[in-house]
C-alpha atoms as a PDB file:
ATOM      1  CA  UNK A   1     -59.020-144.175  83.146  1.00  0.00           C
ATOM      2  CA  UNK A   2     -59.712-143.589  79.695  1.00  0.00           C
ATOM      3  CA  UNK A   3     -58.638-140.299  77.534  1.00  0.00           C
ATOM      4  CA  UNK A   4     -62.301-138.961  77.249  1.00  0.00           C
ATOM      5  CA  UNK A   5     -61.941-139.222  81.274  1.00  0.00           C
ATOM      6  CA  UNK A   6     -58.845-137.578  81.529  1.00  0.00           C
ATOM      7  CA  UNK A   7     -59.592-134.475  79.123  1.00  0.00           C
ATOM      8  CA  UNK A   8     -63.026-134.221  81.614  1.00  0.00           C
ATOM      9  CA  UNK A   9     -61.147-134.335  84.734  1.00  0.00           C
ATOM     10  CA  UNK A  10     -58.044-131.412  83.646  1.00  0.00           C
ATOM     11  CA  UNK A  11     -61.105-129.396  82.232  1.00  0.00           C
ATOM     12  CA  UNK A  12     -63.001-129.545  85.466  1.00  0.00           C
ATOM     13  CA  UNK A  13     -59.283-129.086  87.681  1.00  0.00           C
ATOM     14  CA  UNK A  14     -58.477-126.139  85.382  1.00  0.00           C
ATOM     15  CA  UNK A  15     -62.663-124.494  86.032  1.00  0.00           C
ATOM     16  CA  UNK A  16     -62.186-125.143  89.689  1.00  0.00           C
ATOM     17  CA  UNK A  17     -59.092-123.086  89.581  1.00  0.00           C
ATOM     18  CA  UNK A  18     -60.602-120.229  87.779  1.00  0.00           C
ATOM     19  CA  UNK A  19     -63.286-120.179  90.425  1.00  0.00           C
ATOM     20  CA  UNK A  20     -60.821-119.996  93.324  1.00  0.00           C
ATOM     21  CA  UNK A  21     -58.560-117.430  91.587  1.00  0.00           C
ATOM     22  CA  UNK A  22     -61.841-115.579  90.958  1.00  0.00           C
ATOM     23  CA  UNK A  23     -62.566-115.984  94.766  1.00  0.00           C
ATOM     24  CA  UNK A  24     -59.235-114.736  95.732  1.00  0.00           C
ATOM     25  CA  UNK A  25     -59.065-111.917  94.054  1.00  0.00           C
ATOM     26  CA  UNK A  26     -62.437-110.762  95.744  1.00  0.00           C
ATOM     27  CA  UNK A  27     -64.597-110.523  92.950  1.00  0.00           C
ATOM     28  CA  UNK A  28     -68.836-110.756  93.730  1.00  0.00           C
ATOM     29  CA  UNK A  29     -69.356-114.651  93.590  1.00  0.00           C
ATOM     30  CA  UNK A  30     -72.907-113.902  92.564  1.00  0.00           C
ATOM     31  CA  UNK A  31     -70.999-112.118  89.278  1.00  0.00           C
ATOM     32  CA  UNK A  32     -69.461-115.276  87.793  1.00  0.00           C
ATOM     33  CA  UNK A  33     -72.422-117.302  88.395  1.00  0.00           C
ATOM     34  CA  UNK A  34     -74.377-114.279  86.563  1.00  0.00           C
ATOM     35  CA  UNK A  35     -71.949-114.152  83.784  1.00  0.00           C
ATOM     36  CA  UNK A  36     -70.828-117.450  83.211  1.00  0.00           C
ATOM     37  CA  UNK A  37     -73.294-118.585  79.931  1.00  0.00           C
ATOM     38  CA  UNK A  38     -72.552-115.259  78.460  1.00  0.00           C
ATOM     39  CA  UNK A  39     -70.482-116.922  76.161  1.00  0.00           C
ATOM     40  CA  UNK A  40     -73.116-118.690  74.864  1.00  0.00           C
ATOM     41  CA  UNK A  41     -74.116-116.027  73.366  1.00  0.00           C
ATOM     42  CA  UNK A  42     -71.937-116.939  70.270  1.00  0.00           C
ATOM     43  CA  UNK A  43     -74.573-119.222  69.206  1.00  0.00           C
ATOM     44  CA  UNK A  44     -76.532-116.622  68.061  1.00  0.00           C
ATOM     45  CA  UNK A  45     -74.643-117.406  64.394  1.00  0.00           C
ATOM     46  CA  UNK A  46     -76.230-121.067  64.116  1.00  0.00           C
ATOM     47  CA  UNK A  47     -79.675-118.196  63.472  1.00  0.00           C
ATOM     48  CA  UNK A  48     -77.661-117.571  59.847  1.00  0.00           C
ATOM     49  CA  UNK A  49     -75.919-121.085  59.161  1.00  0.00           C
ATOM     50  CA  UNK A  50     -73.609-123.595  60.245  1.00  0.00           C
ATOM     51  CA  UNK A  51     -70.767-122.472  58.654  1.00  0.00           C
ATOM     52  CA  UNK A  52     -71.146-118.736  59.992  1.00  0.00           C
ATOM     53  CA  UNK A  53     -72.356-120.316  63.438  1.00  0.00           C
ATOM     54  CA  UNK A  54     -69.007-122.737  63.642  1.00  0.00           C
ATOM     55  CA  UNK A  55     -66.896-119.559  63.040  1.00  0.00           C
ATOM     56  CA  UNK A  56     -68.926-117.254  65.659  1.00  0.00           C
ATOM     57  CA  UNK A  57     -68.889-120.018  68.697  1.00  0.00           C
ATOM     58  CA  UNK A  58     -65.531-121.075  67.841  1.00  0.00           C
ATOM     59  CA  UNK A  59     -64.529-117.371  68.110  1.00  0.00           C
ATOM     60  CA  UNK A  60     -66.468-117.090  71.504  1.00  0.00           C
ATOM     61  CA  UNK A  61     -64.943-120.247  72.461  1.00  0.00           C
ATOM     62  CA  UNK A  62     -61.170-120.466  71.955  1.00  0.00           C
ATOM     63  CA  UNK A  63     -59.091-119.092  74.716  1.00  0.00           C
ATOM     64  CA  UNK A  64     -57.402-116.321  72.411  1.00  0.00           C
ATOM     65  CA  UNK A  65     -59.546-113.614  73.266  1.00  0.00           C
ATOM     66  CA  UNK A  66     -60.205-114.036  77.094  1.00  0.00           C
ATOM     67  CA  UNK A  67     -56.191-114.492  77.392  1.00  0.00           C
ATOM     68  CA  UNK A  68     -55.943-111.207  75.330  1.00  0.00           C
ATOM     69  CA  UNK A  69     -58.204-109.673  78.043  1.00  0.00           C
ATOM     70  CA  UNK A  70     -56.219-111.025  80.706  1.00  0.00           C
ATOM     71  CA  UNK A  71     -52.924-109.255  79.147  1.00  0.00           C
ATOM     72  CA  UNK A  72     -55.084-106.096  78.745  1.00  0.00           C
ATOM     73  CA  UNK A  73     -56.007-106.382  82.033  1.00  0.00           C
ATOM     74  CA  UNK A  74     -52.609-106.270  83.368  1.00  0.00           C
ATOM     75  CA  UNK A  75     -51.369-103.744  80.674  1.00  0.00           C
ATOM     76  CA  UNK A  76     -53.851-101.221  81.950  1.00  0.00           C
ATOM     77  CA  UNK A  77     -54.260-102.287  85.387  1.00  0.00           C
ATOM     78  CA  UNK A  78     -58.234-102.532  84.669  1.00  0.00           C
ATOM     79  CA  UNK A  79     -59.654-104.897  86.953  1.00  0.00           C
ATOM     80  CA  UNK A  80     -63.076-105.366  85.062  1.00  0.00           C
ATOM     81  CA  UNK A  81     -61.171-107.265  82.029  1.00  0.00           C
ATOM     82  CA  UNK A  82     -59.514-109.593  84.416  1.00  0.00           C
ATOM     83  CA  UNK A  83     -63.155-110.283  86.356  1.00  0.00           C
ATOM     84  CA  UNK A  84     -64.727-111.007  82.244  1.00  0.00           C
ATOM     85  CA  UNK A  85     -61.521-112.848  81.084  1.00  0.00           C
ATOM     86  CA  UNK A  86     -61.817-115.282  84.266  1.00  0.00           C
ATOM     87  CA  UNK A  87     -65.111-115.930  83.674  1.00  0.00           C
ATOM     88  CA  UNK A  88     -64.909-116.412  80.243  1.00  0.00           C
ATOM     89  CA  UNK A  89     -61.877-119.167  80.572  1.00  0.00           C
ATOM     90  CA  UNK A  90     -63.583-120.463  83.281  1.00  0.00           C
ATOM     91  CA  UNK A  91     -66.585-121.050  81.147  1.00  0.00           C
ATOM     92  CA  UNK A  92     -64.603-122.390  78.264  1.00  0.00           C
ATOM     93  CA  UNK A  93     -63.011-125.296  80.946  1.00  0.00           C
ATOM     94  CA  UNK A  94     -66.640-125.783  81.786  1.00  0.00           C
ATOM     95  CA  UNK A  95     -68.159-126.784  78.277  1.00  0.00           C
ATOM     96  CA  UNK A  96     -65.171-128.472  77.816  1.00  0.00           C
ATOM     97  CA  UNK A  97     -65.827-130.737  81.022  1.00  0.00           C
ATOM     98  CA  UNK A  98     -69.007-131.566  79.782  1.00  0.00           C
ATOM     99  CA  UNK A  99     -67.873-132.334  76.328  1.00  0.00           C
ATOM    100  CA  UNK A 100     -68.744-129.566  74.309  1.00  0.00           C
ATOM    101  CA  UNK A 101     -66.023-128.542  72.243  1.00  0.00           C
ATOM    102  CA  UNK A 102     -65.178-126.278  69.193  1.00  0.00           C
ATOM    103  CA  UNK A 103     -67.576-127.240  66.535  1.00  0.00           C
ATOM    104  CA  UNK A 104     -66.961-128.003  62.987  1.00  0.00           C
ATOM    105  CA  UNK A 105     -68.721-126.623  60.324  1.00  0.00           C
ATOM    106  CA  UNK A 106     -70.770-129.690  58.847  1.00  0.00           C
ATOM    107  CA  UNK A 107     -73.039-130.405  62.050  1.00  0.00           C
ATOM    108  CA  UNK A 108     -73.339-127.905  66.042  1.00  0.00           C
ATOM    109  CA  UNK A 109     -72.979-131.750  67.173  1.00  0.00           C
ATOM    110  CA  UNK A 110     -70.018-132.418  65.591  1.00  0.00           C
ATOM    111  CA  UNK A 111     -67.022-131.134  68.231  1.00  0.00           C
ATOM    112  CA  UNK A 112     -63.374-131.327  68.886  1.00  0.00           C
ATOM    113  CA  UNK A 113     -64.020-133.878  71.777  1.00  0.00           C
ATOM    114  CA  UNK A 114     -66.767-135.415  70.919  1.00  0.00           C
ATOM    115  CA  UNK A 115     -69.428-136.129  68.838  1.00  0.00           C
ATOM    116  CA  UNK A 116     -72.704-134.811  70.720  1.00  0.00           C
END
């Protein structure tokens, strides 16, 4: 089994566990499935350049804020930041299992796994 493999395989473990916990903790299934690209949504700074559009989805795509939501979460016992900061991990494990990583400035193909 090669590395590539091996990053692709904890990164689709680690999404299937944010689905279950998701599951578990009775959330609508049809939400995460709804929500899950949201993320994608960081793109949208690729529209100015690359360098602004490396920083936005890198932002959007690093696991500080959604774990920052999950200690909210807990903090104020708010149930709706733990549903988004699920999703939004388990999203993160799921670009990840395909290979798309953080990006670097000089190319959106250009990522932290792999080069697209």
């Amino acid at each position: 089994m090669t590395v590539h493999q091996i990053v692709r395989l904890e990164n689709g473990t680690a999404f299937a566990l944010c689905f279950y916990i998701y599951i578990q903790l009775g959330f609508p299934i049809w939400l995460f499935f709804v929500l899950l690209l949201v993320p994608d949504m960081t793109m949208i700074g690729y529209a100015l350049n690359e360098k602004i559009g490396a920083i936005v989805y890198n932002v959007g795509h690093s696991f500080t804020l959604p774990l920052l939501f999950t200690l909210f979460s807990f903090y104020f016992s708010n149930d709706y930041l733990l549903l988004i900061s699920i999703i939004w991990i388990a999203h993160i494990f799921m670009d990840r299992l395909f290979g798309f990583g953080l990006k670097y400035q000089e190319s959106f193909k250009n990522t932290h796994i792999q080069r697209l």
